[in-house]
PDB file of N, CA and C in Angstrom:
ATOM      1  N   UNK A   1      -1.996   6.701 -19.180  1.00  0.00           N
ATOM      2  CA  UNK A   1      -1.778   6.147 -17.857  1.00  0.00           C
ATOM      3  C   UNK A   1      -3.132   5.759 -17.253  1.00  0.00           C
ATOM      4  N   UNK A   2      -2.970   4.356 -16.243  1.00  0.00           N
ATOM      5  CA  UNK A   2      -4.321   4.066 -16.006  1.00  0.00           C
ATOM      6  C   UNK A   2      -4.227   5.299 -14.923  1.00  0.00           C
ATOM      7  N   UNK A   3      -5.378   5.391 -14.443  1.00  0.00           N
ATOM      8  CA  UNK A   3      -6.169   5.759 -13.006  1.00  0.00           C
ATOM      9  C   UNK A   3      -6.012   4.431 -11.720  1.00  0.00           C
ATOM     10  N   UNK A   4      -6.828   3.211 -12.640  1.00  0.00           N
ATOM     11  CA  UNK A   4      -6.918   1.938 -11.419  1.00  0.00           C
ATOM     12  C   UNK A   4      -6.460   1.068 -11.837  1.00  0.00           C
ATOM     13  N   UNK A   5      -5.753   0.745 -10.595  1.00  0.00           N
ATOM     14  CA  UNK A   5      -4.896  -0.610 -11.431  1.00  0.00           C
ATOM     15  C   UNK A   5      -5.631  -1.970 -10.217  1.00  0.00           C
ATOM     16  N   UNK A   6      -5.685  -3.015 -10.690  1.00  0.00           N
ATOM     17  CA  UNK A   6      -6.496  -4.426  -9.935  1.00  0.00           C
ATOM     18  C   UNK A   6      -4.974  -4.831  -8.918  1.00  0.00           C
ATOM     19  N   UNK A   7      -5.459  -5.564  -8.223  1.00  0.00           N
ATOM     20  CA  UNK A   7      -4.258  -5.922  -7.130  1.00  0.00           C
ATOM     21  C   UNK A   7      -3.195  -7.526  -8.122  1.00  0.00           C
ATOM     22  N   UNK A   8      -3.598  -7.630  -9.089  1.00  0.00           N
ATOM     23  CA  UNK A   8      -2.904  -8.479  -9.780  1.00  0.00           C
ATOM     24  C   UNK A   8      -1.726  -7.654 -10.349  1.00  0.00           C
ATOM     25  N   UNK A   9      -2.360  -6.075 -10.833  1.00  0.00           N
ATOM     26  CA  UNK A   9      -1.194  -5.678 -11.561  1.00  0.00           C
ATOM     27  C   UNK A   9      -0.379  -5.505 -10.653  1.00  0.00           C
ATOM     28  N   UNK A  10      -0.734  -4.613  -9.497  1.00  0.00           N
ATOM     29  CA  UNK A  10      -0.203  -4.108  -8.542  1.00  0.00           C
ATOM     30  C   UNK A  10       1.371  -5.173  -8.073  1.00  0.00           C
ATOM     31  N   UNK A  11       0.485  -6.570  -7.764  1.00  0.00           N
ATOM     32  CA  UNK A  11       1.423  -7.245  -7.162  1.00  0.00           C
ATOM     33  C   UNK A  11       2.641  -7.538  -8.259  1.00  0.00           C
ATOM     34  N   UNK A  12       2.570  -7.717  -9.308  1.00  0.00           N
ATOM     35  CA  UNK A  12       3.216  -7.688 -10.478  1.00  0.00           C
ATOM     36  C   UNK A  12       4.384  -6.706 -10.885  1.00  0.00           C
ATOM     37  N   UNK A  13       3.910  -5.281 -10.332  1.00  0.00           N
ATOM     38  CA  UNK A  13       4.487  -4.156 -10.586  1.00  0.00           C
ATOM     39  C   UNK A  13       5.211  -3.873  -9.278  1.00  0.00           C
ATOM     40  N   UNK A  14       4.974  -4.401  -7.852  1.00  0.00           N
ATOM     41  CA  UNK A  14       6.034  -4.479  -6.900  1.00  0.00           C
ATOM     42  C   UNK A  14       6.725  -6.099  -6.462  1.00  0.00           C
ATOM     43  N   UNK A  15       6.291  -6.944  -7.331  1.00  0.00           N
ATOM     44  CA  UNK A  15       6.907  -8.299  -7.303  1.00  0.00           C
ATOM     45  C   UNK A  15       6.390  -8.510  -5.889  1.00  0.00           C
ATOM     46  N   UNK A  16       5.543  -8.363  -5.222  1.00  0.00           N
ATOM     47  CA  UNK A  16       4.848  -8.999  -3.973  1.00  0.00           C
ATOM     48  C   UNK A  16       3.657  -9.429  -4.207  1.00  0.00           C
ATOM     49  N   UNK A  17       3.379 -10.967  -3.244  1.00  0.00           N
ATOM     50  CA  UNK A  17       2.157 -11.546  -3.359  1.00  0.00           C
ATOM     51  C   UNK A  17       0.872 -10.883  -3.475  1.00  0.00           C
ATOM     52  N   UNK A  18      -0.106 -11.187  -3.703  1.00  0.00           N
ATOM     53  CA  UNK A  18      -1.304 -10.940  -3.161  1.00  0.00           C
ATOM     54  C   UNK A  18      -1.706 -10.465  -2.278  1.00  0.00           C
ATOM     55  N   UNK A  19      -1.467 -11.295  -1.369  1.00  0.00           N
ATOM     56  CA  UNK A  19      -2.097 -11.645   0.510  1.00  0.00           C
ATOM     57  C   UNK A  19      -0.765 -10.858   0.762  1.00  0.00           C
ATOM     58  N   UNK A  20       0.338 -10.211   0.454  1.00  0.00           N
ATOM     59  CA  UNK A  20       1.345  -9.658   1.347  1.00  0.00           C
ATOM     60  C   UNK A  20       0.505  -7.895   1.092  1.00  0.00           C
ATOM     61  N   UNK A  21       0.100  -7.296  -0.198  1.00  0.00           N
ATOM     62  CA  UNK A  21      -0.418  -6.407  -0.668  1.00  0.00           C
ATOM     63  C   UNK A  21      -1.959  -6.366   0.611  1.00  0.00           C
ATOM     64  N   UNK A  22      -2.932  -7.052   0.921  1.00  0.00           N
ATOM     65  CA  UNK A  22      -3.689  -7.260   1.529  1.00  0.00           C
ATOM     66  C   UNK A  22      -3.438  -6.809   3.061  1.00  0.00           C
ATOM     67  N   UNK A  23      -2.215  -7.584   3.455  1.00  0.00           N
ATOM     68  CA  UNK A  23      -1.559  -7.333   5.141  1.00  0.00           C
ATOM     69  C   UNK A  23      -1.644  -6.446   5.226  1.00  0.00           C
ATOM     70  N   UNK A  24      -0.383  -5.463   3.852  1.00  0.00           N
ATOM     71  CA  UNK A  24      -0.120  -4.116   4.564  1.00  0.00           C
ATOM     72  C   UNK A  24      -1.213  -3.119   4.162  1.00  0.00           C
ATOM     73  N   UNK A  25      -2.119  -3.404   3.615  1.00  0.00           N
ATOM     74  CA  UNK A  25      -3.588  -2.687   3.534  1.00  0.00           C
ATOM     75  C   UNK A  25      -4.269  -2.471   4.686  1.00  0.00           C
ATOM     76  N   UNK A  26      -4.176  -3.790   5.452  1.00  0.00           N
ATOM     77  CA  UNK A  26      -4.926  -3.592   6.424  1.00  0.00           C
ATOM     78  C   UNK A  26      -4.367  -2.908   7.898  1.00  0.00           C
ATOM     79  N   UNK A  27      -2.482  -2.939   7.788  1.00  0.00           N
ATOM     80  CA  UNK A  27      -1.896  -2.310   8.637  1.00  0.00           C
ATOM     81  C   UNK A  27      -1.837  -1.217   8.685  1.00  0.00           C
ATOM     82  N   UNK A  28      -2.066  -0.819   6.970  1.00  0.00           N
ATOM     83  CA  UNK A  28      -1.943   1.114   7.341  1.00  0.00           C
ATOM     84  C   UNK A  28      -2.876   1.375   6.427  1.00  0.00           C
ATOM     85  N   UNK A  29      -4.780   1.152   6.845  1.00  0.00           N
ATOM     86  CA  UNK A  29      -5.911   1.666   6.388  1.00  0.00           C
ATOM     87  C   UNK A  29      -5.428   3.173   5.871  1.00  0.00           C
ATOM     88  N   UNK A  30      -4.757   3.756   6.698  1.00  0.00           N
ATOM     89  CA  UNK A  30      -5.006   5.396   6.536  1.00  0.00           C
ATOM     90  C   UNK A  30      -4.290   5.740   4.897  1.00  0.00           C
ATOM     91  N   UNK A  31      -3.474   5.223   4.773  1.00  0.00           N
ATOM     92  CA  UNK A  31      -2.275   5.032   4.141  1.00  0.00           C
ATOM     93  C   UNK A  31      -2.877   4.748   2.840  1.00  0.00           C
ATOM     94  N   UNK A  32      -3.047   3.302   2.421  1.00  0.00           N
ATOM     95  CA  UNK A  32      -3.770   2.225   1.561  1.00  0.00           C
ATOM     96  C   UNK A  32      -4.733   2.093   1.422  1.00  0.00           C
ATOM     97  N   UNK A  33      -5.689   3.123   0.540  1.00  0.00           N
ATOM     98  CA  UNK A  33      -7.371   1.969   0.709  1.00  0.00           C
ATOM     99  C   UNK A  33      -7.895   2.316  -0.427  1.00  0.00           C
ATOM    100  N   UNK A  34      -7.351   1.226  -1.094  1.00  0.00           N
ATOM    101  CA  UNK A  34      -7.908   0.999  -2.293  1.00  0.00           C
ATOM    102  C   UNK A  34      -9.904   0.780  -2.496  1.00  0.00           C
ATOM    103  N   UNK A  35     -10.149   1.154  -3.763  1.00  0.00           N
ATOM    104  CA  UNK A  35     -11.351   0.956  -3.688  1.00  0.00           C
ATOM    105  C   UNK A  35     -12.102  -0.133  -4.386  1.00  0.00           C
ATOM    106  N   UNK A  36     -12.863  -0.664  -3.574  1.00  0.00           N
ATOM    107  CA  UNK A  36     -13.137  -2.061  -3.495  1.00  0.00           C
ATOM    108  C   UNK A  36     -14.688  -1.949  -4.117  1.00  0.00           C
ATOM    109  N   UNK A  37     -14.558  -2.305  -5.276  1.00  0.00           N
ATOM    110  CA  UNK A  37     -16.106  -2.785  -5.991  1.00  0.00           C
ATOM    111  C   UNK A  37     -16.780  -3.892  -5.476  1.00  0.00           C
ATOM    112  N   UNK A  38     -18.027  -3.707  -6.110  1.00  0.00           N
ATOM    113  CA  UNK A  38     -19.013  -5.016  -6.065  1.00  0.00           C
ATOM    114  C   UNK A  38     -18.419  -6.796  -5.793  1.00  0.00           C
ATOM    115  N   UNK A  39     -18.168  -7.704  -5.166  1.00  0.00           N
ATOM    116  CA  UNK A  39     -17.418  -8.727  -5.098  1.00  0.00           C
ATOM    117  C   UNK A  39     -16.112  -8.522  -4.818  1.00  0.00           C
ATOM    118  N   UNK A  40     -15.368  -7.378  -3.702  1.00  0.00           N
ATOM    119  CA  UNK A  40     -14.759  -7.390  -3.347  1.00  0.00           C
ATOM    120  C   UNK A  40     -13.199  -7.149  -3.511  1.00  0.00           C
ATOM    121  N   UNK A  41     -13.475  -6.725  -5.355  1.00  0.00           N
ATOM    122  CA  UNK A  41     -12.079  -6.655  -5.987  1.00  0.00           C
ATOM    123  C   UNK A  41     -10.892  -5.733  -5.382  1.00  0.00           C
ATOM    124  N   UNK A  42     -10.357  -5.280  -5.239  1.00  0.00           N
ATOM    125  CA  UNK A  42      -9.702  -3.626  -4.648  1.00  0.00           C
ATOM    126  C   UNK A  42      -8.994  -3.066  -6.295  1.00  0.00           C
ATOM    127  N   UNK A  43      -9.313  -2.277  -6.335  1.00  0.00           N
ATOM    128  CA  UNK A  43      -8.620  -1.046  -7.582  1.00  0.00           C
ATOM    129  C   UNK A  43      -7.894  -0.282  -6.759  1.00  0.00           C
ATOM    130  N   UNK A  44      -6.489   0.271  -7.164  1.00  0.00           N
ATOM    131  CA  UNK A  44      -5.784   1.138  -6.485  1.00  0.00           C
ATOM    132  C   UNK A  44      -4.940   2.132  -7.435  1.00  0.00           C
ATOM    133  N   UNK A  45      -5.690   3.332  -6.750  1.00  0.00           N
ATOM    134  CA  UNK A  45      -4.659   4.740  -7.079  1.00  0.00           C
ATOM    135  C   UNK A  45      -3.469   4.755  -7.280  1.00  0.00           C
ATOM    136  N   UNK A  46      -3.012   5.741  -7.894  1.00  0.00           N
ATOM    137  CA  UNK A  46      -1.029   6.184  -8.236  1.00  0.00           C
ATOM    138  C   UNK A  46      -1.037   6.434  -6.581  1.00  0.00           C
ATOM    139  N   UNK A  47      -1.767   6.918  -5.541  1.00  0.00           N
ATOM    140  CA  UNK A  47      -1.181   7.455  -4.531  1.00  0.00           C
ATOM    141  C   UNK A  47      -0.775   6.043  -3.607  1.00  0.00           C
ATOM    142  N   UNK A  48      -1.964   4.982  -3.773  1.00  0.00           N
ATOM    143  CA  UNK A  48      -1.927   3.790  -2.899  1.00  0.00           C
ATOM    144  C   UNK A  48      -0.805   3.257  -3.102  1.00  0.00           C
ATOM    145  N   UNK A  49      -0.442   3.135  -4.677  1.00  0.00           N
ATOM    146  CA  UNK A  49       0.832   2.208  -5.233  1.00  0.00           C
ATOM    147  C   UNK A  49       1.869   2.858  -4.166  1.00  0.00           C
ATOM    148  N   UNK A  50       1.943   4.227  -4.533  1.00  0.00           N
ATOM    149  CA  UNK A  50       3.366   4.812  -4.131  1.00  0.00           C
ATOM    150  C   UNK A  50       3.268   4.850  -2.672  1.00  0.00           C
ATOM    151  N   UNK A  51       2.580   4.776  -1.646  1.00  0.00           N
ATOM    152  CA  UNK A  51       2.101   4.006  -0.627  1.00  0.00           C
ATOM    153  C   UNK A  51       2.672   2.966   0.034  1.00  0.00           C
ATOM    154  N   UNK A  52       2.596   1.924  -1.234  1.00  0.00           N
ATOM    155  CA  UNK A  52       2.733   0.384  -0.993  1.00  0.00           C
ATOM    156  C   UNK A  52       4.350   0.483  -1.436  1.00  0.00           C
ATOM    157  N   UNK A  53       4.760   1.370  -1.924  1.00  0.00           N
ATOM    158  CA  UNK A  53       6.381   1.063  -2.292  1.00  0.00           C
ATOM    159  C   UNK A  53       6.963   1.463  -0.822  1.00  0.00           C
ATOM    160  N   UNK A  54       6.143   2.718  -0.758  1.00  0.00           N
ATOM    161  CA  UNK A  54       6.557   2.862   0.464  1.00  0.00           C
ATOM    162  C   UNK A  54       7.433   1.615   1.610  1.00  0.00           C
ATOM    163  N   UNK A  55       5.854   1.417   2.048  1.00  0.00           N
ATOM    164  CA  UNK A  55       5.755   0.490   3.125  1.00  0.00           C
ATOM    165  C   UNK A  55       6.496  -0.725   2.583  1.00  0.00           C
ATOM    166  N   UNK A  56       7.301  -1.273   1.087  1.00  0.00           N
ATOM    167  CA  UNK A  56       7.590  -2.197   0.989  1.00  0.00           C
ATOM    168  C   UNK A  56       9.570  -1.896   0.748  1.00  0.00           C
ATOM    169  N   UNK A  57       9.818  -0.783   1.006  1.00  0.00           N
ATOM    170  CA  UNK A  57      10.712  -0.118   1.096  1.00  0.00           C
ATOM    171  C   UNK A  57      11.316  -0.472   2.834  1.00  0.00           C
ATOM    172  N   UNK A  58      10.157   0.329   3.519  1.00  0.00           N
ATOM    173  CA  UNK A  58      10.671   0.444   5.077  1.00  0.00           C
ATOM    174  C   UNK A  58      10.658  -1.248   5.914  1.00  0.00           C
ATOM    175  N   UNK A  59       9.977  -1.940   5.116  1.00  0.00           N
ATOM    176  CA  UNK A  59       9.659  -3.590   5.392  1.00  0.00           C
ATOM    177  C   UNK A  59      10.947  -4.200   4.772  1.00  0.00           C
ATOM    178  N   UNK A  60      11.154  -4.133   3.467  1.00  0.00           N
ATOM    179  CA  UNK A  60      11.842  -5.377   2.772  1.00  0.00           C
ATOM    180  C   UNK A  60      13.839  -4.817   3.200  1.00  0.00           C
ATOM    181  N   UNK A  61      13.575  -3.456   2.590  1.00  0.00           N
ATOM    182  CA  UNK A  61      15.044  -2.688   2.946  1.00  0.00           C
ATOM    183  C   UNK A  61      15.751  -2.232   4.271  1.00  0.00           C
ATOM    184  N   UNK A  62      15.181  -2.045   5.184  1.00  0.00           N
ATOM    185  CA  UNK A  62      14.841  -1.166   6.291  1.00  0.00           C
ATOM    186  C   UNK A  62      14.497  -2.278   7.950  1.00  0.00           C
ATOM    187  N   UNK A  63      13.658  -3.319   7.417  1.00  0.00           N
ATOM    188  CA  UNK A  63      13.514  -4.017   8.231  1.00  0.00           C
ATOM    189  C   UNK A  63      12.737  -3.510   9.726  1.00  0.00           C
ATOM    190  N   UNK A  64      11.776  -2.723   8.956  1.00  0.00           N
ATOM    191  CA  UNK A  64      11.151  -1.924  10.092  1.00  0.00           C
ATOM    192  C   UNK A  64       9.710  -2.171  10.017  1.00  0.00           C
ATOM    193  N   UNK A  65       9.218  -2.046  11.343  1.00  0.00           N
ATOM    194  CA  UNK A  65       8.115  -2.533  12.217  1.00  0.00           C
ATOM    195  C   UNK A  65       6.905  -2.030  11.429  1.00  0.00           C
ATOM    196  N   UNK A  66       6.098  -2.352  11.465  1.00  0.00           N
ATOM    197  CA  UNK A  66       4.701  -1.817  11.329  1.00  0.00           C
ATOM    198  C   UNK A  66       4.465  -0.031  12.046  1.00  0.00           C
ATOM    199  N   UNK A  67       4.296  -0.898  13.515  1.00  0.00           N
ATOM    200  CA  UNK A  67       3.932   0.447  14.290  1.00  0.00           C
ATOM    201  C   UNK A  67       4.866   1.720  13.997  1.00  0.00           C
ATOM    202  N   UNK A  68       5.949   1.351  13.423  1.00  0.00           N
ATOM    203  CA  UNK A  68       7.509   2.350  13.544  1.00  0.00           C
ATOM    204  C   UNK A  68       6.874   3.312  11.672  1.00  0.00           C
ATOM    205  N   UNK A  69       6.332   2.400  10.923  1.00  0.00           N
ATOM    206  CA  UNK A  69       5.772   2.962   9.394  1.00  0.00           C
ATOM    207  C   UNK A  69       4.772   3.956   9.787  1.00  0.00           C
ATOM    208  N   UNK A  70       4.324   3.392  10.231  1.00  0.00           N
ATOM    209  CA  UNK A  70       2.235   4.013  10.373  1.00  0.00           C
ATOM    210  C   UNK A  70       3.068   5.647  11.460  1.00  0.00           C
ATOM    211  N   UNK A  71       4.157   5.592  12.380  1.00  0.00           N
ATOM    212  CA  UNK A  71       4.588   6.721  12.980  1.00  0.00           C
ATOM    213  C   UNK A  71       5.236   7.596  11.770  1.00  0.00           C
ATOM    214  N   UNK A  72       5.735   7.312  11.061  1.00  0.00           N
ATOM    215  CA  UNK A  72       6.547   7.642  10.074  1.00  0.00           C
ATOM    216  C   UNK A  72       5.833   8.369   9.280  1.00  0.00           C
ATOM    217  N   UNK A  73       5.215   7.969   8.555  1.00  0.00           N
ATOM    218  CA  UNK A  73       3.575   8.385   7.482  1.00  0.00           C
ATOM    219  C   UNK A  73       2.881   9.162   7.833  1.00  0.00           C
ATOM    220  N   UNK A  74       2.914   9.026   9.555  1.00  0.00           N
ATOM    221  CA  UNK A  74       1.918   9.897  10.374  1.00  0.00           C
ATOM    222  C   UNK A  74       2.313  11.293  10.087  1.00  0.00           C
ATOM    223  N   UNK A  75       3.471  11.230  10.605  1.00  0.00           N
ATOM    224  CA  UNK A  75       4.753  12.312  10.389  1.00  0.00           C
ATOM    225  C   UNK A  75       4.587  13.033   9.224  1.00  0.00           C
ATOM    226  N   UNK A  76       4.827  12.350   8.281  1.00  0.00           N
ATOM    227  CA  UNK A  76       4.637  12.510   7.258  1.00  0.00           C
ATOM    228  C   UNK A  76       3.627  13.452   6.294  1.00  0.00           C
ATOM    229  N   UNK A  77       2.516  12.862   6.905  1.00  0.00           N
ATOM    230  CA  UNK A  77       1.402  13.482   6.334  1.00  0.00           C
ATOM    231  C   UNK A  77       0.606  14.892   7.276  1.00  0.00           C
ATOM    232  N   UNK A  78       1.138  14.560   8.410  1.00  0.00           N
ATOM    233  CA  UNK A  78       0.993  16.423   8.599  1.00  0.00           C
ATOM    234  C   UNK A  78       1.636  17.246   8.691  1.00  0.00           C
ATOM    235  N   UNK A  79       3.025  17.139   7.777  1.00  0.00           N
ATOM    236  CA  UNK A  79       4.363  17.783   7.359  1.00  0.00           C
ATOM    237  C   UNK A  79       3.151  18.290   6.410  1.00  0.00           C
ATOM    238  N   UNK A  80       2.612  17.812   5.484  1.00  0.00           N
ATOM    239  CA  UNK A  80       1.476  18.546   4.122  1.00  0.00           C
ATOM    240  C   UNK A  80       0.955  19.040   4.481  1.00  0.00           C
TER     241      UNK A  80
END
């Protein structure tokens, strides 16, 4: 199993664009943050992916807000 996967696989492996992978990066920093080498590439973790299913779960299925995810996650993560 990799470790990093490039935002090509990524988008590949959740059938979403590029620039849609990018948006919700930048909507939920806390969430998503892949690590970005020299020229800007982003590599992303098993945790980011499962992350991004997330957020492409509560978006594509769910039809829910940004601000309503990032509350959710919030939730979420100091349930741990």
């Amino acid at each position: 199993m990799k470790i990093f996967h490039n935002i090509s696989e990524v988008s590949k492996m959740l059938d979403e664009p590029q620039h849609v992978l990018r948006y919700w990066e930048g909507k939920h920093p806390r969430f998503i943050s892949p690590t970005k080498r020299p020229g800007g590439r982003r590599f992303y973790r098993q945790r980011d992916i499962a992350n991004l299913r997330i957020v492409q779960r509560f978006v594509r299925e769910w039809f829910m807000g940004h601000k309503g995810i990032n509350k959710i996650l919030n939730e979420q993560r100091n349930q741990t």
